[in-house]
PDB file of N, CA and C in Angstrom:
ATOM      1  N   UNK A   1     -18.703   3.602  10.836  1.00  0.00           N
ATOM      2  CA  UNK A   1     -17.424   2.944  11.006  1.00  0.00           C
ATOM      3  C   UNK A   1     -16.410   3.987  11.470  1.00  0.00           C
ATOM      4  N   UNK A   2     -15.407   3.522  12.615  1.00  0.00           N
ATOM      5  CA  UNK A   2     -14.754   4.701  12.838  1.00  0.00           C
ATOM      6  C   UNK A   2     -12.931   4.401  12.398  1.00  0.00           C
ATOM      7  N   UNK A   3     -12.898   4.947  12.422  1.00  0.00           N
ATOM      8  CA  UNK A   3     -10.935   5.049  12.097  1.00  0.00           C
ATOM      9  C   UNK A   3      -9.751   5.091  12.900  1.00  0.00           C
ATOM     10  N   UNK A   4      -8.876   5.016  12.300  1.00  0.00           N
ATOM     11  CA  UNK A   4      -7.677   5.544  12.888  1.00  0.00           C
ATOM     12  C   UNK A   4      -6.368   5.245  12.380  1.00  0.00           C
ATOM     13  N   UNK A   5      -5.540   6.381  11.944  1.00  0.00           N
ATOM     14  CA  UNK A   5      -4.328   6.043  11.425  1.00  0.00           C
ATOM     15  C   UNK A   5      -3.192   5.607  11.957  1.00  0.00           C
ATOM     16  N   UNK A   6      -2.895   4.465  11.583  1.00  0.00           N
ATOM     17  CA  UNK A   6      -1.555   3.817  12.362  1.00  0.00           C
ATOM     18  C   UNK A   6      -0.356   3.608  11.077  1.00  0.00           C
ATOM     19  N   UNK A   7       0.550   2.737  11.612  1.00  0.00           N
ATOM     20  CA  UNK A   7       1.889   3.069  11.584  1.00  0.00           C
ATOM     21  C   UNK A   7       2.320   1.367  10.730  1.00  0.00           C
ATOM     22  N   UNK A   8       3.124   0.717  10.296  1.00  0.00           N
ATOM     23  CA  UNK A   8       3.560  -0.542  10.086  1.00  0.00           C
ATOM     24  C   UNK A   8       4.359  -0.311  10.662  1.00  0.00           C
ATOM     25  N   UNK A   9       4.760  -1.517  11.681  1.00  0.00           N
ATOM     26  CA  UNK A   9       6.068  -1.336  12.029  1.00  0.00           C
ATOM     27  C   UNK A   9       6.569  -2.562  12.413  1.00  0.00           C
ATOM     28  N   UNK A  10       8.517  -2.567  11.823  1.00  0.00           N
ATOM     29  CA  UNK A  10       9.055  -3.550  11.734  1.00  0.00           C
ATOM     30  C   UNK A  10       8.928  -4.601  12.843  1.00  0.00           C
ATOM     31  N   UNK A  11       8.653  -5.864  12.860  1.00  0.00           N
ATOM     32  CA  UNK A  11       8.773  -7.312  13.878  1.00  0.00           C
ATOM     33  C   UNK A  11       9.691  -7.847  13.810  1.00  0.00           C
ATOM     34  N   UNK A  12       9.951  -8.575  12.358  1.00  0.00           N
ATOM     35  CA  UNK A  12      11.343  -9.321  12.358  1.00  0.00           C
ATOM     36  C   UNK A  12      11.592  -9.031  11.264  1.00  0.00           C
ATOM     37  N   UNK A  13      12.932  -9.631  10.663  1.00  0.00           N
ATOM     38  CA  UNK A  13      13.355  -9.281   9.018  1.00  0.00           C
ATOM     39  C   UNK A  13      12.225  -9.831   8.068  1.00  0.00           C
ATOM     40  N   UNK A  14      11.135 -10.559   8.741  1.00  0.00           N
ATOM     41  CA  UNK A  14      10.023 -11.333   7.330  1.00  0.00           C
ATOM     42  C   UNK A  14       8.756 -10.708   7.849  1.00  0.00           C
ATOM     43  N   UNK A  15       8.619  -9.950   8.763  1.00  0.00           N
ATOM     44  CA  UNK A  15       6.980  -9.578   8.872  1.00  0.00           C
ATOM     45  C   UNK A  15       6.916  -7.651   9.541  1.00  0.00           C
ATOM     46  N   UNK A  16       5.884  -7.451   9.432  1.00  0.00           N
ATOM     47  CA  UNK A  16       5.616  -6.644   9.588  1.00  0.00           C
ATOM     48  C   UNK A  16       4.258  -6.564  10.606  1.00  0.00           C
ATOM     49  N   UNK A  17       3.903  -5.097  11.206  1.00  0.00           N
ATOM     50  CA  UNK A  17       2.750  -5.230  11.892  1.00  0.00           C
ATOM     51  C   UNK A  17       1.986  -3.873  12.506  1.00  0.00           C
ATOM     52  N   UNK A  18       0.913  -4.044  13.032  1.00  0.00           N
ATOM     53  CA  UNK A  18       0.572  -2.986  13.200  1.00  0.00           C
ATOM     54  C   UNK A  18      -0.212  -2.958  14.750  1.00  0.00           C
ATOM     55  N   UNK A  19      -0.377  -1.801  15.848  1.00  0.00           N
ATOM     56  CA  UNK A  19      -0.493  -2.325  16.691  1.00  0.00           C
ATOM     57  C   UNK A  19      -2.678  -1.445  16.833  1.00  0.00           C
ATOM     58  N   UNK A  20      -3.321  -2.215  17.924  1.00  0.00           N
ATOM     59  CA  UNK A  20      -4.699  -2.080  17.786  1.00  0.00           C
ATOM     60  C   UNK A  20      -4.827  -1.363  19.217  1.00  0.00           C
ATOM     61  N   UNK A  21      -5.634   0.252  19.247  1.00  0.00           N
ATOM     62  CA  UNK A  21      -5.633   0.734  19.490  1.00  0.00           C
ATOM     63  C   UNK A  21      -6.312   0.012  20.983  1.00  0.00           C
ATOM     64  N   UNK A  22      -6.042   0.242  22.617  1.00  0.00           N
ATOM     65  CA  UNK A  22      -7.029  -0.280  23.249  1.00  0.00           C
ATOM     66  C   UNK A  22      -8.311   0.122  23.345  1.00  0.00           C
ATOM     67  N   UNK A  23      -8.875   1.050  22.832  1.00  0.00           N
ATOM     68  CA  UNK A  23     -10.106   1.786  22.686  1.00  0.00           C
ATOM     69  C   UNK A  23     -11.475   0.491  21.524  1.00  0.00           C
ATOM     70  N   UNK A  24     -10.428   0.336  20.931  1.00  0.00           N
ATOM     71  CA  UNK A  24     -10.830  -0.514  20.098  1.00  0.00           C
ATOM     72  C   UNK A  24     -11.083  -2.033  20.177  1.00  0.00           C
ATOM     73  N   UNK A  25     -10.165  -2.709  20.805  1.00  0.00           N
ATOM     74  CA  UNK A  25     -10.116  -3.897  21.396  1.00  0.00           C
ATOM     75  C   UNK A  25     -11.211  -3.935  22.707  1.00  0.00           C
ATOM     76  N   UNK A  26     -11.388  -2.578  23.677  1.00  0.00           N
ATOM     77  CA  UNK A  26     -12.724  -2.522  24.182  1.00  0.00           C
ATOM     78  C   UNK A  26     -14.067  -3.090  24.063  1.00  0.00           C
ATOM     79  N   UNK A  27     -14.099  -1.722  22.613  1.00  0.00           N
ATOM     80  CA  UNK A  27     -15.401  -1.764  22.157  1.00  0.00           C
ATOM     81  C   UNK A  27     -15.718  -3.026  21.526  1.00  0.00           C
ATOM     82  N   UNK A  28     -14.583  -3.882  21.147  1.00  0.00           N
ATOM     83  CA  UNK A  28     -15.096  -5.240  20.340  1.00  0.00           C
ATOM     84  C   UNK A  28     -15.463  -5.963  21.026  1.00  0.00           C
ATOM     85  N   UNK A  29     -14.933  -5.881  22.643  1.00  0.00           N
ATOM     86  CA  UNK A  29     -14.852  -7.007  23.597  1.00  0.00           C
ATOM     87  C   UNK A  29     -14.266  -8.184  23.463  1.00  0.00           C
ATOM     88  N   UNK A  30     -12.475  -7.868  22.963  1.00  0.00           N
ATOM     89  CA  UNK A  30     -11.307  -8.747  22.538  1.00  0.00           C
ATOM     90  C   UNK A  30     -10.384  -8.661  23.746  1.00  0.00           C
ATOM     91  N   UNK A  31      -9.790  -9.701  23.714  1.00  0.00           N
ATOM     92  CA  UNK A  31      -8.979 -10.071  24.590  1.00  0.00           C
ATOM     93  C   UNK A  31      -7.866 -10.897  24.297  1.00  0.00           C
ATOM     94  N   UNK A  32      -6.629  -9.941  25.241  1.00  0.00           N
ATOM     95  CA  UNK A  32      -5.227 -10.868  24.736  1.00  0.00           C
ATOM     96  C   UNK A  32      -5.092 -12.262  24.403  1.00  0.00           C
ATOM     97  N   UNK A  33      -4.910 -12.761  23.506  1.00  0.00           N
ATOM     98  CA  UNK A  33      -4.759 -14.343  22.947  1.00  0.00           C
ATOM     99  C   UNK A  33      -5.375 -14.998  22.484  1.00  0.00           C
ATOM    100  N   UNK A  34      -6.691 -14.274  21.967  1.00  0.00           N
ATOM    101  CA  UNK A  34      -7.836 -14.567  21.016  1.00  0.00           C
ATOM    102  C   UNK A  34      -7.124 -15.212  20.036  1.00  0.00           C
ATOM    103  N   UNK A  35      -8.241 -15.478  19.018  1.00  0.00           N
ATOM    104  CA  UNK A  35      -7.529 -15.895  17.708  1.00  0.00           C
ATOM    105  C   UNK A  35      -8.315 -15.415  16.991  1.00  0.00           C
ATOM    106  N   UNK A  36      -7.635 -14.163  15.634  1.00  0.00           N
ATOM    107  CA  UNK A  36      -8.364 -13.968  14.687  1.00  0.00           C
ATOM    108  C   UNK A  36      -8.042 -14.047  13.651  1.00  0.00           C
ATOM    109  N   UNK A  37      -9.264 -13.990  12.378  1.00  0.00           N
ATOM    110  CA  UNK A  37      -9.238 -14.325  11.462  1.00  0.00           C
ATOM    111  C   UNK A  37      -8.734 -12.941  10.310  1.00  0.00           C
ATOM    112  N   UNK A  38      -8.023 -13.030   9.404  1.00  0.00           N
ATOM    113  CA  UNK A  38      -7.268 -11.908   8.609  1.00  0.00           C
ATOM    114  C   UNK A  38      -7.790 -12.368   7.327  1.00  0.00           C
ATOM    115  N   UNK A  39      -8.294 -11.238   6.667  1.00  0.00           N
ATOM    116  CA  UNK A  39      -8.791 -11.629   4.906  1.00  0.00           C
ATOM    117  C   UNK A  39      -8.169 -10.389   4.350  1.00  0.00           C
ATOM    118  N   UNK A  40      -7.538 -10.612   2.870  1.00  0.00           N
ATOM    119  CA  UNK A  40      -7.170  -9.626   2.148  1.00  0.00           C
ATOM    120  C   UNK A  40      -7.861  -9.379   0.980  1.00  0.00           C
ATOM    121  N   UNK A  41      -8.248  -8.292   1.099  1.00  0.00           N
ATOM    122  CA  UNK A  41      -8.873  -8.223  -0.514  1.00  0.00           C
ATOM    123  C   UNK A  41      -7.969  -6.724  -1.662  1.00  0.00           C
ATOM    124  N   UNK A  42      -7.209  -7.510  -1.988  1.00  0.00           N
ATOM    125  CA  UNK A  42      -6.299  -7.096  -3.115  1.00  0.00           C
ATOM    126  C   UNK A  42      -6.881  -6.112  -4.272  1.00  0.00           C
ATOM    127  N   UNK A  43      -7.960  -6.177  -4.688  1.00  0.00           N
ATOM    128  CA  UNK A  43      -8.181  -5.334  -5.617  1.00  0.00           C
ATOM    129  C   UNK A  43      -8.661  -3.747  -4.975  1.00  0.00           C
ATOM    130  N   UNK A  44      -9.299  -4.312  -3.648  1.00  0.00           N
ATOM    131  CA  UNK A  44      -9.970  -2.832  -2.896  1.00  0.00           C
ATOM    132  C   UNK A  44      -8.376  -2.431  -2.028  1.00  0.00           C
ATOM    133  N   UNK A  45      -7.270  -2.959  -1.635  1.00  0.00           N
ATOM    134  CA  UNK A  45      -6.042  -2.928  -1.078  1.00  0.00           C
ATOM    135  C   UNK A  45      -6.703  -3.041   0.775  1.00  0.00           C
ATOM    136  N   UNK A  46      -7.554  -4.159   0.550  1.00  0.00           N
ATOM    137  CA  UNK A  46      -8.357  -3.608   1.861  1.00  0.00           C
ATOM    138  C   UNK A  46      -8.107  -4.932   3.077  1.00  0.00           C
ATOM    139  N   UNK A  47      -7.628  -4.826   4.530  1.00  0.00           N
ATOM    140  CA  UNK A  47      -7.293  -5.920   5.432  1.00  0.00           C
ATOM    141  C   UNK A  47      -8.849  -6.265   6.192  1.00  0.00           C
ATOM    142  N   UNK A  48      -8.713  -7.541   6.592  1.00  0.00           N
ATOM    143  CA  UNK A  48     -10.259  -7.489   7.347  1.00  0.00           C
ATOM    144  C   UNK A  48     -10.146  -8.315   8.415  1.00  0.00           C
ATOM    145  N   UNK A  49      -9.691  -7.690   9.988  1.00  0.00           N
ATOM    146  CA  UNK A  49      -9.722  -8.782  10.760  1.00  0.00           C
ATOM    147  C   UNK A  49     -10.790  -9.196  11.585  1.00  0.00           C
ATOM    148  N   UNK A  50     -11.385 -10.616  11.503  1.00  0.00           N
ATOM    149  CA  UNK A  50     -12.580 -10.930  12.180  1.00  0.00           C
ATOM    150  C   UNK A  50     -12.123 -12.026  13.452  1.00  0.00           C
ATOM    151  N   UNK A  51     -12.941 -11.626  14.970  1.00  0.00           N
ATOM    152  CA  UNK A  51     -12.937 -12.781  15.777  1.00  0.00           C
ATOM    153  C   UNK A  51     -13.823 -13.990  15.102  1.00  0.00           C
ATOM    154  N   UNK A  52     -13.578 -15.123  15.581  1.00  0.00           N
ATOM    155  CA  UNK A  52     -14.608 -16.222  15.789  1.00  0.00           C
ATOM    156  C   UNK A  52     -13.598 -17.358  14.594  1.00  0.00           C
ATOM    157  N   UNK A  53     -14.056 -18.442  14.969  1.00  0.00           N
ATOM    158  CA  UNK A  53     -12.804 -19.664  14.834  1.00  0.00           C
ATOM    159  C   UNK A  53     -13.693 -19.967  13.318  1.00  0.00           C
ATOM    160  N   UNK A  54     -14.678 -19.941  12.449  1.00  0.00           N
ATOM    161  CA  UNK A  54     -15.546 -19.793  11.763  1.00  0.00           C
ATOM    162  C   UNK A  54     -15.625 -18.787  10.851  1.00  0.00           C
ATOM    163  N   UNK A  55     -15.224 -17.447  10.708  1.00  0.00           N
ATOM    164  CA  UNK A  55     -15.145 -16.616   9.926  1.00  0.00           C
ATOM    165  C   UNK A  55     -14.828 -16.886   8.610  1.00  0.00           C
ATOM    166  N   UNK A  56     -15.706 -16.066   7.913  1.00  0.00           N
ATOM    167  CA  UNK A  56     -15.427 -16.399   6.190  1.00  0.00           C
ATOM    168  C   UNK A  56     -15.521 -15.106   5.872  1.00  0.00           C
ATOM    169  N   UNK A  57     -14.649 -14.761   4.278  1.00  0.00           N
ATOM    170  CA  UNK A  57     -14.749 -13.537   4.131  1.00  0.00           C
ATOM    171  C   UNK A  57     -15.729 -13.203   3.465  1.00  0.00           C
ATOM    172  N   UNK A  58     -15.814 -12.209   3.639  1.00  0.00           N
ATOM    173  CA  UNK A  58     -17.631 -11.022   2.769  1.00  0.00           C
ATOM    174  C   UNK A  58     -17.715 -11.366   1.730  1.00  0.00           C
ATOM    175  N   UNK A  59     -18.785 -11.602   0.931  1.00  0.00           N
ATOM    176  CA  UNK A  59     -18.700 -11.602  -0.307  1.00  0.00           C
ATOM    177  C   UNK A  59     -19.380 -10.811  -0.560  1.00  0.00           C
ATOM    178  N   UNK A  60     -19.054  -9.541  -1.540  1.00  0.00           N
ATOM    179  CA  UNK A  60     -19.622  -8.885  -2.287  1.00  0.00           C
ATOM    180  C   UNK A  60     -20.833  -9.057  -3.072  1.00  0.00           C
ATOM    181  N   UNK A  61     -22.058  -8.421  -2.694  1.00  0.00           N
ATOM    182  CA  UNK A  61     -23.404  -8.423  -3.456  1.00  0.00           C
ATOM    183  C   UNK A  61     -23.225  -8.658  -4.428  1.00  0.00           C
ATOM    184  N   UNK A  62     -22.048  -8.090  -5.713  1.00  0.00           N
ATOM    185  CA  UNK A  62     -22.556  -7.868  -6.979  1.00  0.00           C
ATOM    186  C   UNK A  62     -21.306  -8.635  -7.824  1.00  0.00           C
ATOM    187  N   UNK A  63     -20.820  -9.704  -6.951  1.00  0.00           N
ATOM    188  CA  UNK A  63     -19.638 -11.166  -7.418  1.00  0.00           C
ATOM    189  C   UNK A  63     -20.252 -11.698  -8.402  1.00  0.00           C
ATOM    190  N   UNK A  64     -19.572 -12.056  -8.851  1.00  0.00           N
ATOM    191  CA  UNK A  64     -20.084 -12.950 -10.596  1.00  0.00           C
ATOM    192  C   UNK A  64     -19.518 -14.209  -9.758  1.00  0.00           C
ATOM    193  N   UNK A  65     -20.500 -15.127  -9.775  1.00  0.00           N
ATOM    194  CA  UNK A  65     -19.472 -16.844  -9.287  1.00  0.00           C
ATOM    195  C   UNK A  65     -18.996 -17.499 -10.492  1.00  0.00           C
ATOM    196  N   UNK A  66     -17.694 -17.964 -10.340  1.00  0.00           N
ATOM    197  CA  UNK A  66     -16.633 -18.234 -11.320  1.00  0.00           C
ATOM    198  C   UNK A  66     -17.227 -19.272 -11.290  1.00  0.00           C
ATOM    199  N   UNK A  67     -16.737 -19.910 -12.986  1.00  0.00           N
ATOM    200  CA  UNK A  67     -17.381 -21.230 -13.570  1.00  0.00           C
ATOM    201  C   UNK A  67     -16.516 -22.754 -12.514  1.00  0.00           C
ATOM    202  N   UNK A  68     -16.430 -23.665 -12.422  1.00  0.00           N
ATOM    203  CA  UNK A  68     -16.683 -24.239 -12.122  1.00  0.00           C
ATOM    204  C   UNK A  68     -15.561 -25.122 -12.441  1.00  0.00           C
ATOM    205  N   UNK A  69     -13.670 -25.601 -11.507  1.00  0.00           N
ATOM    206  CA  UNK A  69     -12.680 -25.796 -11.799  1.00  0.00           C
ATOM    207  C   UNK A  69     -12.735 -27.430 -12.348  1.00  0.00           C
ATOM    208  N   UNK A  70     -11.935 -27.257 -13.618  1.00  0.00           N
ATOM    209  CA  UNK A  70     -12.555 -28.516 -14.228  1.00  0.00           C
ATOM    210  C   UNK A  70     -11.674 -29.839 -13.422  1.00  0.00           C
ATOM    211  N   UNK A  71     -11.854 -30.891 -13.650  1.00  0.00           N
ATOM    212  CA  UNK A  71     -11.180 -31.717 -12.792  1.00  0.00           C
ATOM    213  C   UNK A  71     -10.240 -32.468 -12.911  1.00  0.00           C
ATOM    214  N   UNK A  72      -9.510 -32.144 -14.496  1.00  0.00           N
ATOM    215  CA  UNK A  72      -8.446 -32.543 -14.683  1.00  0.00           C
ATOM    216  C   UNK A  72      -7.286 -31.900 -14.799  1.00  0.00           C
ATOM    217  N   UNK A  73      -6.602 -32.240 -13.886  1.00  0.00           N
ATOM    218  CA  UNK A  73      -5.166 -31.289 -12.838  1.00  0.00           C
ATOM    219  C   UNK A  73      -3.898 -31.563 -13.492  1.00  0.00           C
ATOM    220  N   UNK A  74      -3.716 -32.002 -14.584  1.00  0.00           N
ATOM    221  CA  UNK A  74      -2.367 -32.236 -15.372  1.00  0.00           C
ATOM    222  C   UNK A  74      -1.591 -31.116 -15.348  1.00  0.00           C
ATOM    223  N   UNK A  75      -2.466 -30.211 -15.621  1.00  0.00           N
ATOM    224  CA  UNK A  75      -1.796 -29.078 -16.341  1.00  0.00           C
ATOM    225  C   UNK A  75      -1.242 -28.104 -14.776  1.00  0.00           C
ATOM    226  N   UNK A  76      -1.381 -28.422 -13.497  1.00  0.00           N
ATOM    227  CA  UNK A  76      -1.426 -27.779 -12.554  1.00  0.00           C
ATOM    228  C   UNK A  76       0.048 -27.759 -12.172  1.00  0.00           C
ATOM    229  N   UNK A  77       0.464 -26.853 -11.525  1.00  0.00           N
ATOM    230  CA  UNK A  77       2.122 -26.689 -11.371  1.00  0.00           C
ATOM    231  C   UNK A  77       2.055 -26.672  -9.557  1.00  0.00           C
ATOM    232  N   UNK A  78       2.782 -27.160  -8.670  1.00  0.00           N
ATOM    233  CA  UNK A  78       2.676 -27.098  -7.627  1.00  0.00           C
ATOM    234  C   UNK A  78       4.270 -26.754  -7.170  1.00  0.00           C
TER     235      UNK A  78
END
């Protein structure tokens, strides 16, 4: 896997961004106006952007699958 350190930098007063090296967009064989897919995984502080309209994020080999959301939603706050 290779690297490279970049920068955040301001867009508008609500977002932020970062820009993708063209070396990189090359080698993926991406092109302006694609659409990709962004996953965050919060505990590793880690971003994951994937092409393809289908993308799901990784799941970790060694995930415990959570029990099973019960089906009564009273208690749910929206």
């Amino acid at each position: 896997m290779e690297g490279e350190k970049r920068k955040l930098i301001k867009f508008s007063n609500y977002s932020l961004c970062i820009t993708l090296p063209k070396w990189i967009i090359k080698k993926l064989k991406w092109e302006k106006g694609e659409e990709v897919n962004l996953f965050v995984d919060e505990k590793k502080a880690e971003i994951l952007i994937c092409k393809g309209k289908k993308a799901t994020p990784p799941v970790p080999s060694t995930a415990k699958s959570k029990p099973a959301a019960s089906s009564d939603n009273s208690s749910m706050r929206w």
